[in-house]
Each structure stands twice: as structure tokens, then as C-alpha cells.
C-alpha atoms as a PDB file:
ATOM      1  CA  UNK A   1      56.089 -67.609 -36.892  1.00  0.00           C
ATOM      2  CA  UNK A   2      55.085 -65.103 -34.108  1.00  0.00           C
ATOM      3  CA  UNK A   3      57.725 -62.526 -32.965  1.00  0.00           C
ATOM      4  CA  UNK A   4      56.711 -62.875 -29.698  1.00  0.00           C
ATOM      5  CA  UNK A   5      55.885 -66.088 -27.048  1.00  0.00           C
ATOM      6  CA  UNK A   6      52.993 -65.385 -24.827  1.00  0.00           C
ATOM      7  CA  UNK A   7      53.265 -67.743 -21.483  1.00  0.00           C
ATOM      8  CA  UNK A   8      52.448 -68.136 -17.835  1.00  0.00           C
ATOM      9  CA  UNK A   9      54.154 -64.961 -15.638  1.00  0.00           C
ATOM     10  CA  UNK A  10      56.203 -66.282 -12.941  1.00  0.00           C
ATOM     11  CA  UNK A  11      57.510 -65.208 -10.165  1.00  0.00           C
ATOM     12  CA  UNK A  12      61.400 -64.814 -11.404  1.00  0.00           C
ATOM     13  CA  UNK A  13      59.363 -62.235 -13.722  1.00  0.00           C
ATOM     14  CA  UNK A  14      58.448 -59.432 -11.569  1.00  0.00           C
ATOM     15  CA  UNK A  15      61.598 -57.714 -11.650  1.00  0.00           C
ATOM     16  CA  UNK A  16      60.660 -57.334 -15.222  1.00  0.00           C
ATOM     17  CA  UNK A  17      57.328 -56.256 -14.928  1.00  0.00           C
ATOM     18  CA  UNK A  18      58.025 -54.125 -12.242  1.00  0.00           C
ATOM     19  CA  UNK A  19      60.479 -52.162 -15.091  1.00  0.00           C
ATOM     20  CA  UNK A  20      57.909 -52.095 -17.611  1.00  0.00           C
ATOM     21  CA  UNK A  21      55.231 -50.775 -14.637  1.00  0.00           C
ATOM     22  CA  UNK A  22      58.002 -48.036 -14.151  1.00  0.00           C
ATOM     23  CA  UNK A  23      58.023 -47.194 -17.563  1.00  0.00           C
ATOM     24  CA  UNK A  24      54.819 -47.040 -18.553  1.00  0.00           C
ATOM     25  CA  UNK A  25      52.942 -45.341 -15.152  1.00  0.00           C
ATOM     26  CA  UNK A  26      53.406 -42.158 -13.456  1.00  0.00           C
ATOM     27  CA  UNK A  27      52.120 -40.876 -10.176  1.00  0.00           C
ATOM     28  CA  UNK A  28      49.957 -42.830  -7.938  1.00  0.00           C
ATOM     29  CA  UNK A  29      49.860 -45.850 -10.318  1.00  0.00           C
ATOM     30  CA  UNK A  30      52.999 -48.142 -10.321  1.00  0.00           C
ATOM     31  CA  UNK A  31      52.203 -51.033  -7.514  1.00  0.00           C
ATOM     32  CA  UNK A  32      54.856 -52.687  -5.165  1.00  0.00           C
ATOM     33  CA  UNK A  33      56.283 -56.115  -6.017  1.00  0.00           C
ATOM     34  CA  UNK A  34      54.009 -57.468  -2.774  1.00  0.00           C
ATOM     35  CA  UNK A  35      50.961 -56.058  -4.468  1.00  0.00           C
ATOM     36  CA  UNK A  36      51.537 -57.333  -7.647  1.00  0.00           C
ATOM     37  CA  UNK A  37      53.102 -60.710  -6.366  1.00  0.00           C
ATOM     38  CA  UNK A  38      50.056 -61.517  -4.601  1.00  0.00           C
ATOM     39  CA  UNK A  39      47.744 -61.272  -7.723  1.00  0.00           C
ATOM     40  CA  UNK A  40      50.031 -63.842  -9.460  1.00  0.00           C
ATOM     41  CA  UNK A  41      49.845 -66.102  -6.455  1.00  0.00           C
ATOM     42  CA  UNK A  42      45.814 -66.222  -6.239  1.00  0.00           C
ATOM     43  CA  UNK A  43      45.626 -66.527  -9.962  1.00  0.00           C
ATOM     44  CA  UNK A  44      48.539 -67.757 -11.711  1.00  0.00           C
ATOM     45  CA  UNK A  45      46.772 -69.053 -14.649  1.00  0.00           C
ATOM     46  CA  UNK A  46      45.350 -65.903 -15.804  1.00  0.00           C
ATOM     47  CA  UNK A  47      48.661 -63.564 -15.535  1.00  0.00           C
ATOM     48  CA  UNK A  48      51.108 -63.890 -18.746  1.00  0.00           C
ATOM     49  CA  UNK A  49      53.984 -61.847 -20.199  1.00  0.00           C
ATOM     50  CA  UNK A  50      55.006 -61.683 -23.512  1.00  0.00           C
ATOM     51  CA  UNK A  51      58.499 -61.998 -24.676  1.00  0.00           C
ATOM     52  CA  UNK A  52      61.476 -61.325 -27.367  1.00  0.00           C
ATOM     53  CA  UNK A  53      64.096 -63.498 -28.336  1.00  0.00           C
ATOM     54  CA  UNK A  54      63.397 -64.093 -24.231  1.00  0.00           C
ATOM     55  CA  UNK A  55      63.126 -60.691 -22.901  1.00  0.00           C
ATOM     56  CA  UNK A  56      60.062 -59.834 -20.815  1.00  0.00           C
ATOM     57  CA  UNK A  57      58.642 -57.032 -22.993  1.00  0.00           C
ATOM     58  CA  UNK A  58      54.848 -56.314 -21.587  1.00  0.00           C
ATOM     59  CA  UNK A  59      52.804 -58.263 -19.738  1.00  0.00           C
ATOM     60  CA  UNK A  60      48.641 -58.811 -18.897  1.00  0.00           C
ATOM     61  CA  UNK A  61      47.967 -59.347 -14.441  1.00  0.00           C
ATOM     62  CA  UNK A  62      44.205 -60.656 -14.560  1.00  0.00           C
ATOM     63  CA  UNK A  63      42.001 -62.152 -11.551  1.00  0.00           C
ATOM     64  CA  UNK A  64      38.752 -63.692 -10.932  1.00  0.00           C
ATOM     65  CA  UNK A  65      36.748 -61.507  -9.337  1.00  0.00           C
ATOM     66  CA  UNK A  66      33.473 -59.771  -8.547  1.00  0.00           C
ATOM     67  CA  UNK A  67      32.106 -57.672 -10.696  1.00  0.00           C
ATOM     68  CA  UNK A  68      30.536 -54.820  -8.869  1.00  0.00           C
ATOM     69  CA  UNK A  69      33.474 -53.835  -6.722  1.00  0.00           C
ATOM     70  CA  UNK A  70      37.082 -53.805  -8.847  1.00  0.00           C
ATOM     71  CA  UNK A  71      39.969 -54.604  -5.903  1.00  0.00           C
ATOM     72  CA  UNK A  72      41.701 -52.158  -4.134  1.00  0.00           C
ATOM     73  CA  UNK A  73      44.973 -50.540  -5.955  1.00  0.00           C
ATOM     74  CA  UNK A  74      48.358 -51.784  -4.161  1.00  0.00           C
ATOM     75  CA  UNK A  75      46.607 -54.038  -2.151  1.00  0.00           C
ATOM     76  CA  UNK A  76      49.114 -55.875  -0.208  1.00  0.00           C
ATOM     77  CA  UNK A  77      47.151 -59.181  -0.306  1.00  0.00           C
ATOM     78  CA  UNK A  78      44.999 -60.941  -3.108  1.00  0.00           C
ATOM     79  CA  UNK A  79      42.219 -63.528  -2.149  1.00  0.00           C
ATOM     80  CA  UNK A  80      40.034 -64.793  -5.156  1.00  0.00           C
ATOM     81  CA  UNK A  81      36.373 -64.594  -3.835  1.00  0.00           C
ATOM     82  CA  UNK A  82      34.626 -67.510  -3.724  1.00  0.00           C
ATOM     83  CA  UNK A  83      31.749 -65.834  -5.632  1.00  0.00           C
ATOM     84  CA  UNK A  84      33.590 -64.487  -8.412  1.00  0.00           C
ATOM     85  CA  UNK A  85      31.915 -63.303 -11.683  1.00  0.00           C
ATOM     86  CA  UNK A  86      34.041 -61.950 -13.631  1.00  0.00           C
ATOM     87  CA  UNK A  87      37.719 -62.203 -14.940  1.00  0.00           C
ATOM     88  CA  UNK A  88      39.161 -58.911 -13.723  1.00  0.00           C
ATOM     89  CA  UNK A  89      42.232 -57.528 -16.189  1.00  0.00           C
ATOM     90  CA  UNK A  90      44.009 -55.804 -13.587  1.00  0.00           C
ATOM     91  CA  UNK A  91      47.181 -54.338 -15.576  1.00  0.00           C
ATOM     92  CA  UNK A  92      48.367 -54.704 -19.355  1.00  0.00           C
ATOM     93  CA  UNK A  93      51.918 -52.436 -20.000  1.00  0.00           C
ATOM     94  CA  UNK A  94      53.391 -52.896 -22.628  1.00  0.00           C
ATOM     95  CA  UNK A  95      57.277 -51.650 -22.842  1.00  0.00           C
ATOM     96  CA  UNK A  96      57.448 -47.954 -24.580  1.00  0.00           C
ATOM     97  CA  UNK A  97      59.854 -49.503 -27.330  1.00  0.00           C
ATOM     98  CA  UNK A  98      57.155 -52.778 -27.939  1.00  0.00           C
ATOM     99  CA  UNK A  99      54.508 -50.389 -28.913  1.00  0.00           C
ATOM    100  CA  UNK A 100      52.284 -50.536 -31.708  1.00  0.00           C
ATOM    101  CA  UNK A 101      53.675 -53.900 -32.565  1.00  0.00           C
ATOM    102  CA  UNK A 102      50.823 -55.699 -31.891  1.00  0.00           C
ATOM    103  CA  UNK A 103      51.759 -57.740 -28.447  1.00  0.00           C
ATOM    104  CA  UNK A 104      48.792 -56.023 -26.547  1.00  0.00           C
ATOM    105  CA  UNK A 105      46.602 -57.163 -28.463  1.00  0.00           C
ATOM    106  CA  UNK A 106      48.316 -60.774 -28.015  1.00  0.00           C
ATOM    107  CA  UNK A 107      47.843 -60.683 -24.449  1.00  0.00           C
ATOM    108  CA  UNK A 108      44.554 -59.410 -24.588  1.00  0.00           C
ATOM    109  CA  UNK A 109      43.530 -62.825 -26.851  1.00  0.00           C
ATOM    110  CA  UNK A 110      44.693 -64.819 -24.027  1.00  0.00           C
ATOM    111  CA  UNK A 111      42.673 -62.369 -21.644  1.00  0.00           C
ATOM    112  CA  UNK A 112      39.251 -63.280 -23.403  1.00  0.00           C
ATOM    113  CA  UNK A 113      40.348 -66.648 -24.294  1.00  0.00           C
ATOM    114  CA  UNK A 114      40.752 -67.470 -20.297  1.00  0.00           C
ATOM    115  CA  UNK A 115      37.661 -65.552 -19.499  1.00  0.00           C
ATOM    116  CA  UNK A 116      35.461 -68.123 -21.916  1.00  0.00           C
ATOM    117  CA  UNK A 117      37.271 -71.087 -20.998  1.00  0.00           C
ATOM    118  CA  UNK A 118      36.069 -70.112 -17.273  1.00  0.00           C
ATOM    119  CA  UNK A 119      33.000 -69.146 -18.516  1.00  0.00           C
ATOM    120  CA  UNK A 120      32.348 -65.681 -17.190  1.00  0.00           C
ATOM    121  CA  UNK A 121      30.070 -63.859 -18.859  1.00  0.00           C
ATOM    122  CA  UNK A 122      31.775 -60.430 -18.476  1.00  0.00           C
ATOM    123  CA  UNK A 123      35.212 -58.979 -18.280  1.00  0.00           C
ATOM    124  CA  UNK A 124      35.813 -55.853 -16.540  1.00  0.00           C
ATOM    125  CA  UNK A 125      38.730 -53.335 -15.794  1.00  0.00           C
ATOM    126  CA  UNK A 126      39.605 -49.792 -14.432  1.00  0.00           C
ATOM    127  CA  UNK A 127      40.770 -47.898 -16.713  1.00  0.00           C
ATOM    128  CA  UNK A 128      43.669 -44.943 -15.834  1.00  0.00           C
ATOM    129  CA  UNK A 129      45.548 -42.501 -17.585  1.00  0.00           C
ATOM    130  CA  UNK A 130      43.168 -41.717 -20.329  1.00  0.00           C
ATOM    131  CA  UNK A 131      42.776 -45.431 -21.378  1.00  0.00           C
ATOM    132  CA  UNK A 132      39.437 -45.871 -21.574  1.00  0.00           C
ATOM    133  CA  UNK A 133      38.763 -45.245 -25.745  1.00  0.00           C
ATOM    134  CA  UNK A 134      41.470 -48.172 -26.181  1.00  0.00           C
ATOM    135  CA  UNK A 135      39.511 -50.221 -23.914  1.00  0.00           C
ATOM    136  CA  UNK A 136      36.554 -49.256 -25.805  1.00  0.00           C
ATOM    137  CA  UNK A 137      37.793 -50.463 -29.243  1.00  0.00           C
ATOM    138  CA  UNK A 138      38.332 -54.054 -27.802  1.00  0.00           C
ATOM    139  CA  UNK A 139      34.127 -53.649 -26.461  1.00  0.00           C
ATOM    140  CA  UNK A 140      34.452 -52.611 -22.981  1.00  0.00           C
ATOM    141  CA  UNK A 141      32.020 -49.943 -22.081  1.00  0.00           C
ATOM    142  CA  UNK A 142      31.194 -47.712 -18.963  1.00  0.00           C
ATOM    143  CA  UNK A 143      29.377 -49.370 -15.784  1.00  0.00           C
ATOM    144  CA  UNK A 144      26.861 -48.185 -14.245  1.00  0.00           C
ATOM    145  CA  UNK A 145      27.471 -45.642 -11.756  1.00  0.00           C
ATOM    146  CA  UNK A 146      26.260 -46.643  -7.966  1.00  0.00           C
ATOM    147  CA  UNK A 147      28.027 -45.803  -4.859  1.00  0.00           C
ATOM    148  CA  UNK A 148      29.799 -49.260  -3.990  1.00  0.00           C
ATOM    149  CA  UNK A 149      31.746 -48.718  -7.357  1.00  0.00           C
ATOM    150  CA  UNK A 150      32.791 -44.797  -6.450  1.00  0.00           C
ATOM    151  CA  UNK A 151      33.826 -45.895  -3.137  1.00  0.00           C
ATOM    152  CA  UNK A 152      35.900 -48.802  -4.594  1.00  0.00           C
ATOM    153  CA  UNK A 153      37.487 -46.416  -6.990  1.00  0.00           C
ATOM    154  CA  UNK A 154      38.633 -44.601  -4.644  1.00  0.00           C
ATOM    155  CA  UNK A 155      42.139 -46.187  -4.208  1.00  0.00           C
ATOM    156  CA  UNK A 156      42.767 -45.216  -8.333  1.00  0.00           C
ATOM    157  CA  UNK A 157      43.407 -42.006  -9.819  1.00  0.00           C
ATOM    158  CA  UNK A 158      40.723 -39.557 -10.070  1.00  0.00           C
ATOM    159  CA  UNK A 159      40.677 -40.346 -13.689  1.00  0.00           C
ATOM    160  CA  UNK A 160      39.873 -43.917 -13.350  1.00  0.00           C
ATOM    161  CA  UNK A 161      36.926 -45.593 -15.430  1.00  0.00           C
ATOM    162  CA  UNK A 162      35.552 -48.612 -14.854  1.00  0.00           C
ATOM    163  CA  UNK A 163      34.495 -50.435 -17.801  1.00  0.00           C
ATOM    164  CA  UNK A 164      32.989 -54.036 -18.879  1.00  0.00           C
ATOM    165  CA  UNK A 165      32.833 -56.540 -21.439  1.00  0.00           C
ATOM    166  CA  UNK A 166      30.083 -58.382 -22.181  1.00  0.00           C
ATOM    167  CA  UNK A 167      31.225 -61.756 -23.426  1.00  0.00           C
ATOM    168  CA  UNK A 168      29.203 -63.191 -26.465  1.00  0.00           C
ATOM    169  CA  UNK A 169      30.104 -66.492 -27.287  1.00  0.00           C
ATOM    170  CA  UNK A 170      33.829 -66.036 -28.837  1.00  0.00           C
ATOM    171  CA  UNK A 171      36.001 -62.990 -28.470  1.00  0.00           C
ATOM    172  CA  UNK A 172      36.008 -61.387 -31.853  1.00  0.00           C
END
């Protein structure tokens, strides 16, 4: 028996993830409920939370998307391009006090799991606040630099990384 349910984010969610944004980003990061509402709406079947004896404690926004240009940050609307390529994790939090208990890595599952089922061949992400080596033990690694992708980034933190996952067959 798991400790935690992972299952479809809805809507009646977001004040929830909007907490665990709050409590897990500083400065130019945390996103407004419009932002992050609109990512749910174009893609409801890849966003999830995972919960606690029914408490929201983190959750996993993904999107199909193109690969070579990662969406704007806060971006008031989301509209799923029609030549999508890869399954875009745009946010994993997990509460501060959920930590180390092994519900990221829960969510993440799901993350890959939906990526196959769609059959994307990569998985990509930007990563902030000194992320990126977690990222790298799940197999992401560091794009190729071009000017398309530094102009993109420019909506993130000057810290911001984006990485991508090759998929092989099954996540592993």
C-alpha cells in the first residue's frame, strides 16, 4: 500500500498548488493561478498531484510541446502546438515537509509513463534554482545551445538550464 495517491490535477486544486509553488520558489519563479490554470486546461491529462490521507502535497504541470523552444514563464495563455514533439515537464514542487519521501519520484513515473504512451521520443524541461544535477540523475542532459533556445529562456531566471531526455523504450 502506497502512502500517497497520484491522480489527475483539477481545477479545485490550484489553490493547493499555488501554496506548494509559494513554498517551494522564490523570486521571479512562482506563476499566477491564470498561468498555471491554462496549462491544466490545454493538457489535463498530463498534470497530476499527489496526495496524503487527501491533502494536496506536491504536484507534476506537464505539456505537449515543441522541443526547441520551452514556453514562455507566466504565460497567461497555453495552446498545445499542433506539431508538438515532446512532453514538456513544466513544474514538479514538492511540499518542504513531503521531501525526501519519495513522491517526486512518483510523479515523475507518471511523467515518463505519459510521455511513452504518447510516444514522444524526448522529454525536456528548464531547469531553475540549481536543479539541474537532480534532473540529471533521472537522464536529462544539457541541449544544445542555439539562439532560439537563449531567446526563449529569456522569460526564466538567469540560472535556468534547459535539459532533455531521450526516451529509450521504457523509463528505467
Amino acid at each position: 500500500m502506497s502512502l500517497f495517491d497520484i491522480r489527475p490535477m483539477q481545477l479545485k486544486d490550484m489553490d493547493s498548488v499555488l501554496q506548494i509553488q509559494a513554498a517551494c520558489y522564490s523570486g521571479d519563479i512562482p506563476e499566477s493561478v491564470g498561468s498555471l490554470s491554462a496549462k491544466l486546461s490545454a493538457a489535463p491529462r498530463s498534470c497530476f498531484v499527489a496526495t496524503a490521507e487527501e491533502e494536496v502535497i506536491a504536484y507534476l504541470i506537464a505539456i505537449p510541446w515543441i522541443s526547441s523552444a520551452p514556453p514562455e514563464l507566466n504565460a497567461p495563455e497555453c495552446h498545445i502546438p499542433a506539431d508538438a514533439d515532446c512532453l514538456y515537464l513544466h513544474d514538479l514542487s514538492v511540499h518542504p515537509n513531503a521531501r525526501k519521501s519519495g513522491v517526486g519520484r512518483l510523479l515523475i513515473e507518471c511523467f515518463f509513463a505519459r510521455c511513452a504512451q504518447w510516444q514522444y521520443a524526448q522529454a525536456c524541461l528548464v531547469a531553475v534554482q540549481n536543479s539541474a544535477g537532480y534532473w540529471r540523475r533521472f537522464g536529462f542532459q544539457p541541449a544544445p545551445e542555439s539562439t532560439a533556445l537563449t531567446e526563449k529562456l529569456a522569460s526564466y531566471p538567469a540560472d535556468a538550464e534547459f535539459l532533455v531526455y531521450k526516451m529509450h523504450g521504457a523509463y528505467h
